[in-house]
N, C-alpha and C. Protein backbone atom coordinates (compact mmCIF):
# COMPACT_ATOMS: atom_id res chain seq x y z
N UNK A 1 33.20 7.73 -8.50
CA UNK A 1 32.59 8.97 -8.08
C UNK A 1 31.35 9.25 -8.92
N UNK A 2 29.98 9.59 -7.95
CA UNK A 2 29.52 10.10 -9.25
C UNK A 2 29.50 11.30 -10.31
N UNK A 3 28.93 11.50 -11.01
CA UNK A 3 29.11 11.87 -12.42
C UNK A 3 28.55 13.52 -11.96
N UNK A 4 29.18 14.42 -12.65
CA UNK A 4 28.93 15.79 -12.58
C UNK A 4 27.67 16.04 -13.24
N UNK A 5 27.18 17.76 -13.30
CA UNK A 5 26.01 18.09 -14.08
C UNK A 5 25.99 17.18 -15.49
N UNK A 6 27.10 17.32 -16.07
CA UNK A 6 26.88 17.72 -17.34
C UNK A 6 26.90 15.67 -17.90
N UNK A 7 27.30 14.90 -16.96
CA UNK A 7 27.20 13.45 -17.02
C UNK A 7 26.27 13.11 -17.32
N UNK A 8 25.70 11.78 -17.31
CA UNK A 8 24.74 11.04 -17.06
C UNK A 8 24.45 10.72 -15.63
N UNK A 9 23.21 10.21 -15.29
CA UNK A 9 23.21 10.03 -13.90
C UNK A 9 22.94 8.42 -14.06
N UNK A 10 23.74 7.55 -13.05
CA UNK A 10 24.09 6.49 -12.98
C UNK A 10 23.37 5.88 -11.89
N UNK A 11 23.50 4.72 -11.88
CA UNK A 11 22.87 3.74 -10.74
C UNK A 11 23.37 4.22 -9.26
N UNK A 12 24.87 4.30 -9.33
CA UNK A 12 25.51 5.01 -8.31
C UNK A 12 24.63 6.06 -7.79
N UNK A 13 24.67 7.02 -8.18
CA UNK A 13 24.34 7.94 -8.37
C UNK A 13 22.54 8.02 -7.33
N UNK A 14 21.68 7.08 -8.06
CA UNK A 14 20.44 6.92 -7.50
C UNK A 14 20.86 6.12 -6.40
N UNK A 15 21.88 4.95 -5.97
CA UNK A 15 21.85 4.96 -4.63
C UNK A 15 22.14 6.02 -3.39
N UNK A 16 22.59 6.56 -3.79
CA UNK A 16 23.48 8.39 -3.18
C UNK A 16 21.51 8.86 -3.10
N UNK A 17 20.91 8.78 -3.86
CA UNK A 17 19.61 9.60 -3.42
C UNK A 17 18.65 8.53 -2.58
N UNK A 18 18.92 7.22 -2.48
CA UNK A 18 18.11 6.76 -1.75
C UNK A 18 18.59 6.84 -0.18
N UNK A 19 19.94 7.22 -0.08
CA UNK A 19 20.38 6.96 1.10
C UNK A 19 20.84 8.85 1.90
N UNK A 20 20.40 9.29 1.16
CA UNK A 20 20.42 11.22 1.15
C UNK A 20 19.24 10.98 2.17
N UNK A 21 17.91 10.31 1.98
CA UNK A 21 16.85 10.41 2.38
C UNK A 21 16.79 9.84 4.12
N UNK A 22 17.49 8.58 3.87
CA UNK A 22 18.32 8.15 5.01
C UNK A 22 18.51 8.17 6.18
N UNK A 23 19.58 9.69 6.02
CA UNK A 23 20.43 9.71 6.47
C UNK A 23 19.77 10.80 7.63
N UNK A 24 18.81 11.05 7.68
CA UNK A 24 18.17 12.13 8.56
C UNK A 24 18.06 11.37 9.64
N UNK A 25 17.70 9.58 9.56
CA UNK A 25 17.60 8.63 10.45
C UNK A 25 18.36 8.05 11.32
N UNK A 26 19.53 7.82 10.54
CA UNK A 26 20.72 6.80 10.25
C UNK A 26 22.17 7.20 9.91
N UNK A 27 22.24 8.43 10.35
CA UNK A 27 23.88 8.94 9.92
C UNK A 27 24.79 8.19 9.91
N UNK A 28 24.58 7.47 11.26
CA UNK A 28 25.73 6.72 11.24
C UNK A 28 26.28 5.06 9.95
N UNK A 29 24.86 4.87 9.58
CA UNK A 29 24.61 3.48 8.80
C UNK A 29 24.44 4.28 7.43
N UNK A 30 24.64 5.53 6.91
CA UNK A 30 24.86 6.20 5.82
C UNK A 30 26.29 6.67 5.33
N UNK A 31 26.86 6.90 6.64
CA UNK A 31 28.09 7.61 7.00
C UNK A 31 29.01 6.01 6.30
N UNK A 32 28.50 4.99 6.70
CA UNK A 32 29.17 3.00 6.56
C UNK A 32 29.26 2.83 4.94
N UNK A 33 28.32 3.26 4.79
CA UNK A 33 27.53 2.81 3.23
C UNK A 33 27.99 3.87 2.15
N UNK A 34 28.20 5.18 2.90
CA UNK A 34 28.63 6.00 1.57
C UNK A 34 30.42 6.05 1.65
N UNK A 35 30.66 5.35 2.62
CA UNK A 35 32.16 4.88 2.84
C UNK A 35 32.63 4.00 1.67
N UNK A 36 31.93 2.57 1.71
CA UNK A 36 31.82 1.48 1.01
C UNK A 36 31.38 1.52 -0.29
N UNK A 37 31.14 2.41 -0.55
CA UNK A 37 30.80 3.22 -2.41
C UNK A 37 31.90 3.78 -2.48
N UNK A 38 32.66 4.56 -1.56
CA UNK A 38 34.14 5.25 -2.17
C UNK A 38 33.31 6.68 -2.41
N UNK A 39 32.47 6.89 -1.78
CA UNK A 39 32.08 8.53 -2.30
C UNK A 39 32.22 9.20 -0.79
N UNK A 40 32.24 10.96 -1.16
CA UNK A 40 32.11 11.78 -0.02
C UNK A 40 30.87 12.14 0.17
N UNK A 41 30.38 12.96 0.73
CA UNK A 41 28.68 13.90 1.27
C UNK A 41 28.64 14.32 0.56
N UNK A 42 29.68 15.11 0.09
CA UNK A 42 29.46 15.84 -1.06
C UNK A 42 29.12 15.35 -2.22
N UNK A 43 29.59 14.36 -2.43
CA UNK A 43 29.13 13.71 -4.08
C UNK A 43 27.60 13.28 -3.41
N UNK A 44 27.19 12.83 -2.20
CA UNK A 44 26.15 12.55 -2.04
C UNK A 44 25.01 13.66 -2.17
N UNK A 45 24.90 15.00 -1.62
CA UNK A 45 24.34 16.22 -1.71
C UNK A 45 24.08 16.43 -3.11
N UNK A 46 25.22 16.22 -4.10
CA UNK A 46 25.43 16.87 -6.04
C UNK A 46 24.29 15.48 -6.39
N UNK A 47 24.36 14.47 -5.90
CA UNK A 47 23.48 13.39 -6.52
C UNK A 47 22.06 13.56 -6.33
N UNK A 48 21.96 13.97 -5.14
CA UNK A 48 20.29 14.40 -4.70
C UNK A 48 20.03 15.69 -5.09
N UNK A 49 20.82 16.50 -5.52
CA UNK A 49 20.78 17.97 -6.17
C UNK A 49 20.03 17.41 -7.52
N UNK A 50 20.99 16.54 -8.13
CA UNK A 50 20.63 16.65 -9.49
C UNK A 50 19.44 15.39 -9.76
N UNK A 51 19.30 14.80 -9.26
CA UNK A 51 17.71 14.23 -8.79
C UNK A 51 16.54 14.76 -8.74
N UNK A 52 16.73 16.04 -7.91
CA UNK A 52 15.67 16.83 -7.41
C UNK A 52 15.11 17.65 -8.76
N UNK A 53 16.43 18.12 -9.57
CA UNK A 53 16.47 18.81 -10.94
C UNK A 53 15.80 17.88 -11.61
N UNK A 54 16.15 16.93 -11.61
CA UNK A 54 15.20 16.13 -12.77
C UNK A 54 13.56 15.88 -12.47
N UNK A 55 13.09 15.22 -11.37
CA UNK A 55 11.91 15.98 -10.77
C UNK A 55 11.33 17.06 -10.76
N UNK A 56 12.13 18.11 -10.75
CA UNK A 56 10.98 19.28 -11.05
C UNK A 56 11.80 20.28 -12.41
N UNK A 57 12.38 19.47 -13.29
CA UNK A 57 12.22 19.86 -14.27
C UNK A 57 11.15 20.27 -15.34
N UNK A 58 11.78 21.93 -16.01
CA UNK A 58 10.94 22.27 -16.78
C UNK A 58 10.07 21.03 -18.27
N UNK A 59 10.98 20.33 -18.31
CA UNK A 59 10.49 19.28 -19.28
C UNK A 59 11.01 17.79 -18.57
N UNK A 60 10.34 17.77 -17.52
CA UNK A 60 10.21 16.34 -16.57
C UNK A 60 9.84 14.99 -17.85
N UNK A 61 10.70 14.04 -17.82
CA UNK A 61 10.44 12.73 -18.07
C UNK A 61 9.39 11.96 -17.68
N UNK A 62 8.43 10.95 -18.38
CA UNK A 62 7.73 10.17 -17.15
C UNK A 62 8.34 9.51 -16.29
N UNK A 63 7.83 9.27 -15.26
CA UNK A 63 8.74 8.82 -14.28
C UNK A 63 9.25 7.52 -14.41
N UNK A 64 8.50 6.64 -15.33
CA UNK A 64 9.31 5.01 -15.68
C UNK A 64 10.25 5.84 -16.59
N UNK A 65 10.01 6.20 -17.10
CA UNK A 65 10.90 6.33 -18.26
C UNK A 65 12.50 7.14 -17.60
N UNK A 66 12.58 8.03 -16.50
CA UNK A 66 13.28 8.49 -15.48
C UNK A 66 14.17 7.44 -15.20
N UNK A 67 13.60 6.29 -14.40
CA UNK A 67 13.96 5.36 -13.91
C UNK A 67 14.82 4.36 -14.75
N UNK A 68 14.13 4.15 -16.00
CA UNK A 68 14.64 3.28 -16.84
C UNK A 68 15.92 3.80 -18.00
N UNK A 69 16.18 5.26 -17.66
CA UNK A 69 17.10 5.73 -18.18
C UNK A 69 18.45 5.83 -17.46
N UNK A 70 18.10 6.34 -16.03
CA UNK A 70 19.03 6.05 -14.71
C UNK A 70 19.41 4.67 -14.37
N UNK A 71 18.28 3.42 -14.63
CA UNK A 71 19.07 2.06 -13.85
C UNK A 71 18.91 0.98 -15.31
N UNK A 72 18.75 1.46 -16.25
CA UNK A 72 18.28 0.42 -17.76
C UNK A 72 16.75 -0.19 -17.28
N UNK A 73 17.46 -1.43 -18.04
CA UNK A 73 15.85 -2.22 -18.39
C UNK A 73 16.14 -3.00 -16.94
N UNK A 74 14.74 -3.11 -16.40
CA UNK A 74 14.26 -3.85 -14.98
C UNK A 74 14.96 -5.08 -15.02
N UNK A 75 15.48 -5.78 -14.16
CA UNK A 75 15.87 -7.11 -13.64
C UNK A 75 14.91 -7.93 -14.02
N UNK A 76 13.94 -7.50 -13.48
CA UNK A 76 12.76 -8.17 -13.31
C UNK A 76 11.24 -7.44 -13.74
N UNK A 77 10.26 -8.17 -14.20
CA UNK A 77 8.92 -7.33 -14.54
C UNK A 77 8.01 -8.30 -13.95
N UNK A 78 6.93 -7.93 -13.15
CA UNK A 78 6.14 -9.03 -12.30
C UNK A 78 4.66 -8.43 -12.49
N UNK A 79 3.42 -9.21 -12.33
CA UNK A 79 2.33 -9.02 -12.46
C UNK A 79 1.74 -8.78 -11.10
N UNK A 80 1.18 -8.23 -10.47
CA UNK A 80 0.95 -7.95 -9.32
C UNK A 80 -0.59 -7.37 -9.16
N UNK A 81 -1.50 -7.79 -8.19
CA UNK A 81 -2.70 -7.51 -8.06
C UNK A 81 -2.75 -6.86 -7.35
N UNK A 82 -3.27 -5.68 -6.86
CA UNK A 82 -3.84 -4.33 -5.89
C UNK A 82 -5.27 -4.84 -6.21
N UNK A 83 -5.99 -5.04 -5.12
CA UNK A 83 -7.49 -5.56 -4.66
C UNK A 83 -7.92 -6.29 -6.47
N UNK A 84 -8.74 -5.42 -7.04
CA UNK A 84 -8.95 -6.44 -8.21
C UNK A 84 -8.15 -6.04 -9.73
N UNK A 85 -7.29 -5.28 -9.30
CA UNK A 85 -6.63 -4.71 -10.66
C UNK A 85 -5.37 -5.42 -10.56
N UNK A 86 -4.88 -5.40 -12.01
CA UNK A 86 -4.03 -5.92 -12.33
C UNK A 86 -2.92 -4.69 -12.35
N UNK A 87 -1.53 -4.81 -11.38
CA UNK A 87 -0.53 -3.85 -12.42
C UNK A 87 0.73 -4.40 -12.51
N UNK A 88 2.19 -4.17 -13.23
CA UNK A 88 2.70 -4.17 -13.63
C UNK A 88 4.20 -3.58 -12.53
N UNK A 89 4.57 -4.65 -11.98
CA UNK A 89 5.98 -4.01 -11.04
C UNK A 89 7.43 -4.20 -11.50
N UNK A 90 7.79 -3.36 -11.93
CA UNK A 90 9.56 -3.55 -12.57
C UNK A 90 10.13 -2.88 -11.72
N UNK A 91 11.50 -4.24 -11.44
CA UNK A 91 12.16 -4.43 -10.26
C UNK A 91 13.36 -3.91 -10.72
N UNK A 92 14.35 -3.49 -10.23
CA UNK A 92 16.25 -3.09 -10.63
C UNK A 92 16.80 -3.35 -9.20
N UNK A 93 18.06 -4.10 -9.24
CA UNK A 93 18.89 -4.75 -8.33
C UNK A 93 19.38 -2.92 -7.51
N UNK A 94 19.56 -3.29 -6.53
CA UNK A 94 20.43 -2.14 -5.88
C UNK A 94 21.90 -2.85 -4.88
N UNK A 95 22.99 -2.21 -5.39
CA UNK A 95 23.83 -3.15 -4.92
C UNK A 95 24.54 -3.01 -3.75
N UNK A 96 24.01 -2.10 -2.99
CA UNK A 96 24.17 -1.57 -1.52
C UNK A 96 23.27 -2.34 -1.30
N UNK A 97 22.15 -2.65 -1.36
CA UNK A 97 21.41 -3.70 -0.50
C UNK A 97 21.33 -5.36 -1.47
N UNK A 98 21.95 -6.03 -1.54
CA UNK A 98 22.07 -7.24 -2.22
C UNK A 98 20.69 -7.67 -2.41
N UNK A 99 20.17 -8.30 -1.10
CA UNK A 99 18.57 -8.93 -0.83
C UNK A 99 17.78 -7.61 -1.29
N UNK A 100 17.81 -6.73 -1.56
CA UNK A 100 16.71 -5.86 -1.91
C UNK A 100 16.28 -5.10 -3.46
N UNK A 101 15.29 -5.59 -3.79
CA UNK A 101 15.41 -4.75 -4.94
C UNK A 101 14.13 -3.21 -5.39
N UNK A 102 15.23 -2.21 -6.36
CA UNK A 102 14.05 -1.24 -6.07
C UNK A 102 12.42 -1.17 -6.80
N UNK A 103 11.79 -1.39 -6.51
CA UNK A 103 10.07 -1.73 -7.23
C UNK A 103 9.77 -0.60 -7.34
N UNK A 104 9.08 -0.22 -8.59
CA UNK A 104 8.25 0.77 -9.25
C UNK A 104 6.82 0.20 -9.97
N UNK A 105 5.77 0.35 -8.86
CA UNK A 105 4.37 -0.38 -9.07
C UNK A 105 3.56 0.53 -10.49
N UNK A 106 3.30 -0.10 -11.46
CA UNK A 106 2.78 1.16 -12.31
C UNK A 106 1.16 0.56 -12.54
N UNK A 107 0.65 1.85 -12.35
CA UNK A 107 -0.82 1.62 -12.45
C UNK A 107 -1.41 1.22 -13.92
N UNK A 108 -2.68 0.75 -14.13
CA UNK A 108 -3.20 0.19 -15.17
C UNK A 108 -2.65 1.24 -16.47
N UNK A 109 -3.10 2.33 -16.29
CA UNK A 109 -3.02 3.22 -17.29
C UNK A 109 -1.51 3.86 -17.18
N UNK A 110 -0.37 3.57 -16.78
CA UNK A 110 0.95 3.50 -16.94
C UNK A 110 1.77 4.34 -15.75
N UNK A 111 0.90 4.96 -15.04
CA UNK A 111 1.43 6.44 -14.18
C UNK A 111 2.02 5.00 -12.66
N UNK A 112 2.70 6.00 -11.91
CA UNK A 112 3.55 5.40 -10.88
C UNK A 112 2.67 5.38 -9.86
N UNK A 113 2.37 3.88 -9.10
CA UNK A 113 2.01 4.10 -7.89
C UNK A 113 2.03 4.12 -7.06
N UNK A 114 3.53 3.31 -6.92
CA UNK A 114 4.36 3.44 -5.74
C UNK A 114 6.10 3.01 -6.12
N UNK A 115 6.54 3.65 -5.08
CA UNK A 115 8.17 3.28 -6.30
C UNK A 115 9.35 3.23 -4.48
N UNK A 116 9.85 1.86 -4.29
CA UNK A 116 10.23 1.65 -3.12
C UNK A 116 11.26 0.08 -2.86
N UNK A 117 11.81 0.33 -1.93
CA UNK A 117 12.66 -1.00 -1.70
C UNK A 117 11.85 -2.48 -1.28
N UNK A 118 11.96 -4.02 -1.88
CA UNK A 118 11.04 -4.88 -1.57
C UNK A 118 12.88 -6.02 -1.07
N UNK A 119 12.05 -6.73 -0.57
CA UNK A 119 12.59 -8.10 -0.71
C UNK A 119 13.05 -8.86 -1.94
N UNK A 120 14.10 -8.99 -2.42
CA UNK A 120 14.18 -9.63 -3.86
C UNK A 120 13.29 -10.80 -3.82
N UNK A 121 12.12 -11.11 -4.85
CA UNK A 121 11.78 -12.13 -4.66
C UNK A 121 12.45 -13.34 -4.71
N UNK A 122 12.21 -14.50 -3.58
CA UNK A 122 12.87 -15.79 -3.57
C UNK A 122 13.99 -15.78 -2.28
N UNK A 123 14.15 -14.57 -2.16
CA UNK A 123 15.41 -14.32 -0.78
C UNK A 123 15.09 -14.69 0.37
N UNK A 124 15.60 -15.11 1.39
CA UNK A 124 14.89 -15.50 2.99
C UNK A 124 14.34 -13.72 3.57
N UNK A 125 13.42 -13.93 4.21
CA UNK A 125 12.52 -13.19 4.42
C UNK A 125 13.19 -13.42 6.28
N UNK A 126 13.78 -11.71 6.64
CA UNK A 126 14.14 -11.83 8.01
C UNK A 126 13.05 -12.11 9.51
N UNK A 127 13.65 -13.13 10.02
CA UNK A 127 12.86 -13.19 11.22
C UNK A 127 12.38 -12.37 11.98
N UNK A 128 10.83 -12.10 12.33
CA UNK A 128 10.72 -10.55 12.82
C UNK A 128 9.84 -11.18 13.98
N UNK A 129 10.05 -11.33 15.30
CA UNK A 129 9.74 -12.10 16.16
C UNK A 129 8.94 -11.04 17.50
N UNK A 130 10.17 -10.08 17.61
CA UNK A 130 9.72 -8.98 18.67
C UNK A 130 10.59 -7.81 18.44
N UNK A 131 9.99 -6.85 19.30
CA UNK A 131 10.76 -5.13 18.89
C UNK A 131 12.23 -5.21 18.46
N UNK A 132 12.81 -6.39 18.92
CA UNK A 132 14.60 -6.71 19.40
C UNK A 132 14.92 -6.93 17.72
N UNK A 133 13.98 -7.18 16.87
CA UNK A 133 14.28 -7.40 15.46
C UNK A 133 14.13 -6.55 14.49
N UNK A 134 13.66 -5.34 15.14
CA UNK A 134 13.46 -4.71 14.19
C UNK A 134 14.65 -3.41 14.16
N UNK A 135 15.58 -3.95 13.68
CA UNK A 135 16.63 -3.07 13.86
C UNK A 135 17.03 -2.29 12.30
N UNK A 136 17.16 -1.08 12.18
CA UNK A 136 17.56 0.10 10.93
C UNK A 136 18.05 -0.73 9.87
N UNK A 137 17.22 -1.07 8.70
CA UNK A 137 17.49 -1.37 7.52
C UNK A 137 17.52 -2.76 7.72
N UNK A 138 16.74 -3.00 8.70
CA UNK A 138 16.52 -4.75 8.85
C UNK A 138 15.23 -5.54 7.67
N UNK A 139 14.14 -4.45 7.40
CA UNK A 139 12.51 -5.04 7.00
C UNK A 139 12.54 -4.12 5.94
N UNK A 140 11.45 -4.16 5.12
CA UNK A 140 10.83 -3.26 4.76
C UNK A 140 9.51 -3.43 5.34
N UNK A 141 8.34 -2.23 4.61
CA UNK A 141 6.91 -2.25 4.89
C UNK A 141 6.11 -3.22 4.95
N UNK A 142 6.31 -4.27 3.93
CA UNK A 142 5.52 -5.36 3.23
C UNK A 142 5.83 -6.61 4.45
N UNK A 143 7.12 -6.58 4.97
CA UNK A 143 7.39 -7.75 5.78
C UNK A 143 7.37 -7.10 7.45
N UNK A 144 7.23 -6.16 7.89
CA UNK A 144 6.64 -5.50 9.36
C UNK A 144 5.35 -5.12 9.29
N UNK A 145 4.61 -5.13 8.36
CA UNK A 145 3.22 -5.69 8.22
C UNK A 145 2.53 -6.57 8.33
N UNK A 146 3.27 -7.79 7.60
CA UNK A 146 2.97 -8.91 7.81
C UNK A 146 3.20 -9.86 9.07
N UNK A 147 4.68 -9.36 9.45
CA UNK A 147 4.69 -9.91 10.55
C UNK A 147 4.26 -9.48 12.14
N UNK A 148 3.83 -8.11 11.91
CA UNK A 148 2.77 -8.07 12.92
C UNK A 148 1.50 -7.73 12.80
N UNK A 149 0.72 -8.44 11.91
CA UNK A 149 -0.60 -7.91 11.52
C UNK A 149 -1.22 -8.18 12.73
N UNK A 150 -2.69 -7.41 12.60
CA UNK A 150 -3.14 -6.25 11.81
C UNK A 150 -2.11 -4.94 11.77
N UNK A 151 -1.31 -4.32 10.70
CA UNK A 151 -0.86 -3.48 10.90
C UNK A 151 -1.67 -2.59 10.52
N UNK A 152 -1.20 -0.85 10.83
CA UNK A 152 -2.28 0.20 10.20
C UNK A 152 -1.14 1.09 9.17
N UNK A 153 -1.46 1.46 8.22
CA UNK A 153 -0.41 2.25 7.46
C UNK A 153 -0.89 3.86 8.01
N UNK A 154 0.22 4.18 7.84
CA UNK A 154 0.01 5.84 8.47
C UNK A 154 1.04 6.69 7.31
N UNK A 155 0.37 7.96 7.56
CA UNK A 155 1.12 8.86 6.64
C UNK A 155 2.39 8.81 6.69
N UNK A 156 3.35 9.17 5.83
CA UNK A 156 5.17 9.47 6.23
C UNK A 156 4.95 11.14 6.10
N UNK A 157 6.11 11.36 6.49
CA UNK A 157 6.13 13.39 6.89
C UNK A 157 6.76 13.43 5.54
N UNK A 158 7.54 12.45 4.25
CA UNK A 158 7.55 12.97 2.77
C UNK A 158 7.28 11.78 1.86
N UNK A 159 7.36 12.19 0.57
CA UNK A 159 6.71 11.24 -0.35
C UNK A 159 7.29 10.20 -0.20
N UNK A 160 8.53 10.36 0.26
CA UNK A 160 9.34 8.76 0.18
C UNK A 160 9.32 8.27 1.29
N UNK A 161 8.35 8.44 2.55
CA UNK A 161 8.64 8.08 3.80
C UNK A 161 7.43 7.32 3.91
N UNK A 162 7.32 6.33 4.57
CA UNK A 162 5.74 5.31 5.15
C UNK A 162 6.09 5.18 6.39
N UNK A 163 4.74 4.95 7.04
CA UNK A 163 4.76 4.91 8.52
C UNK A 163 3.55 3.53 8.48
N UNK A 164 3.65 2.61 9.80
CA UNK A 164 3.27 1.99 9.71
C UNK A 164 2.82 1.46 11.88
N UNK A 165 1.36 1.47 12.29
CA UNK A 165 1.09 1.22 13.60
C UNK A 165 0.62 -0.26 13.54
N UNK A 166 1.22 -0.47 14.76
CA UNK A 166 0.73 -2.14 15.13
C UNK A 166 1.42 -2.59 16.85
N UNK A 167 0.93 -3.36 16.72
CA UNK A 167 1.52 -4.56 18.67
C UNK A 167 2.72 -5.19 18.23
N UNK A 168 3.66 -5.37 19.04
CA UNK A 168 4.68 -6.34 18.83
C UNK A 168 5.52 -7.02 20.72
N UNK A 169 5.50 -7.74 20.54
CA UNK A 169 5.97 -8.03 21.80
C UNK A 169 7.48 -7.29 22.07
N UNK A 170 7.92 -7.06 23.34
CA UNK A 170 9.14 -6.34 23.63
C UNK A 170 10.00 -8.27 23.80
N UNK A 171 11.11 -7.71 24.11
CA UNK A 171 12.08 -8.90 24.97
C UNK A 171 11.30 -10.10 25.73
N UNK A 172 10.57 -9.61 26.77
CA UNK A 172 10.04 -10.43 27.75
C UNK A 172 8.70 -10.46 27.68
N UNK A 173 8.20 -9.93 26.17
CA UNK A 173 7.05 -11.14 25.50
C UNK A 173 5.62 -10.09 26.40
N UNK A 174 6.19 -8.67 26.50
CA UNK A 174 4.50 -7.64 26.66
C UNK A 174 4.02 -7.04 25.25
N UNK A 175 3.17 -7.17 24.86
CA UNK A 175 2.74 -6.72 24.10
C UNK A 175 3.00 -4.79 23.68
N UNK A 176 3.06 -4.20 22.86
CA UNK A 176 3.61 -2.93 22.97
C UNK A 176 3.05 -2.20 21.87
N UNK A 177 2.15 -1.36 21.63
CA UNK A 177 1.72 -0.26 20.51
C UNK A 177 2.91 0.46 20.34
N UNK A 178 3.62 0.29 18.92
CA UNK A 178 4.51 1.04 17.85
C UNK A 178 4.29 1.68 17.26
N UNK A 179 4.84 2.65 16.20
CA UNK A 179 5.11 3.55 15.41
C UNK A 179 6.20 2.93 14.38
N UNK A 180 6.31 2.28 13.38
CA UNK A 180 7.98 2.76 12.73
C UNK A 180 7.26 3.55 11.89
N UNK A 181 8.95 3.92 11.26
CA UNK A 181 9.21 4.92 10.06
C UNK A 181 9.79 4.09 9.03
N UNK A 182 9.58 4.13 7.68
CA UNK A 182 10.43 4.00 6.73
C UNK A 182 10.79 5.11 5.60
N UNK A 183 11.47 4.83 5.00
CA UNK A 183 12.04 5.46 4.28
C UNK A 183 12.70 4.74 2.86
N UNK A 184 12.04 5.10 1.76
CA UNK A 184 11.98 4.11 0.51
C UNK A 184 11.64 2.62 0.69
N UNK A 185 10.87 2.65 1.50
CA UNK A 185 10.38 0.93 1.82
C UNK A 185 11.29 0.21 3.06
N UNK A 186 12.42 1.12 3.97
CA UNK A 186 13.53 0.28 4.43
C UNK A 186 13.14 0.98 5.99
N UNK A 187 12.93 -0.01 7.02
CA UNK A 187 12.70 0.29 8.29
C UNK A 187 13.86 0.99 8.44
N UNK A 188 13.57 2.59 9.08
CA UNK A 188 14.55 3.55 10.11
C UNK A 188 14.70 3.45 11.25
N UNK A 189 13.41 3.30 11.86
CA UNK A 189 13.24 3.36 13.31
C UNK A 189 11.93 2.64 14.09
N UNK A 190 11.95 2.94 15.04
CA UNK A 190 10.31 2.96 16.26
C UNK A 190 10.51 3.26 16.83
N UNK A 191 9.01 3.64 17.38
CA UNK A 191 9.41 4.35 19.03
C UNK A 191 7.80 3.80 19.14
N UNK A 192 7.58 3.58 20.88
CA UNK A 192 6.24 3.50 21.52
C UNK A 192 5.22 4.41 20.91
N UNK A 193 3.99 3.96 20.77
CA UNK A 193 2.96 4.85 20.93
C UNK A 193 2.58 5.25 22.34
């Protein structure tokens, strides 16, 4: 279960807030997942409660430092180029999603610039062929981009949400202007443009 106010907040714990976000999408594939943790809504609600507290706390943490207190030291630390800059991505396993791990991109001068679910590097990368593949918590951003480029990135309706426009063939191979949604880097949905 997770941990009350007065606990620590645990890895558990931050999966309960990645999947709070979710669940606005996906009840039913939240409803699976917060089964398979052994927790109720309720422990899920107290986890994103006390998340939110730490975020807009009167004496807020930096946000690596947030992160690295909630999941330890990164799995992984990778060098990563954004056009000609160099930054710095530390990865932590999430164990509701095996193949996925959570990335926190930090800019030159240390601040967060993006913080979201990737592909563990080295993992098979899912076949994304036509609309029929892109099914809830199948992709993230980085790989429904790629596999239907040119994609266009579009706003999300919150900080943790990305949207992303592009063509993809349906079933019987017509071409089709999309919309998805994600949510911490993890495809929710589409619908036609």
């Amino acid at each position: 279960m997770p941990g009350r106010p007065t606990e620590p907040f645990t890895p558990l714990d931050f999966q309960l807030v990645l999947l709070r976000r979710m669940a606005d999408h996906n009840p039913e594939l939240v409803e699976t997942a917060r089964a398979d943790l052994g927790v109720s809504i309720a422990d899920m609600r107290e986890a994103n409660r006390r998340w939110q507290a730490k975020l807009h706390s009167r004496h807020p943490r930096a946000a690596v430092s947030r992160y690295r207190s909630v999941l330890g030291a990164p799995e992984r630390t990778l060098l990563r180029k954004v056009g000609d800059m160099e930054c710095e991505a530390l990865l932590w396993p999430v164990p509701l999603w095996p193949d996925l791990r959570f990335e926190v991109l930090l800019a030159p001068t240390g601040g967060i610039w993006n913080e979201w679910l990737i592909r563990t590097p080295g993992a098979p990368v899912p076949a994304l062929r036509t609309l029929a593949d892109l099914t809830p918590w199948s992709c993230t951003v980085d790989e429904a981009a790629r596999a239907f480029a040119p994609a266009r990135p579009l706003e999300g309706s919150a900080p943790t949400r990305w949207g992303l426009a592009f063509r993809a063939p349906d079933e019987a191979g017509t071409p089709r202007e999309v919309r998805a949604e994600f949510t911490w880097g993890l495809l929710q949905r589409w619908y036609e443009a």
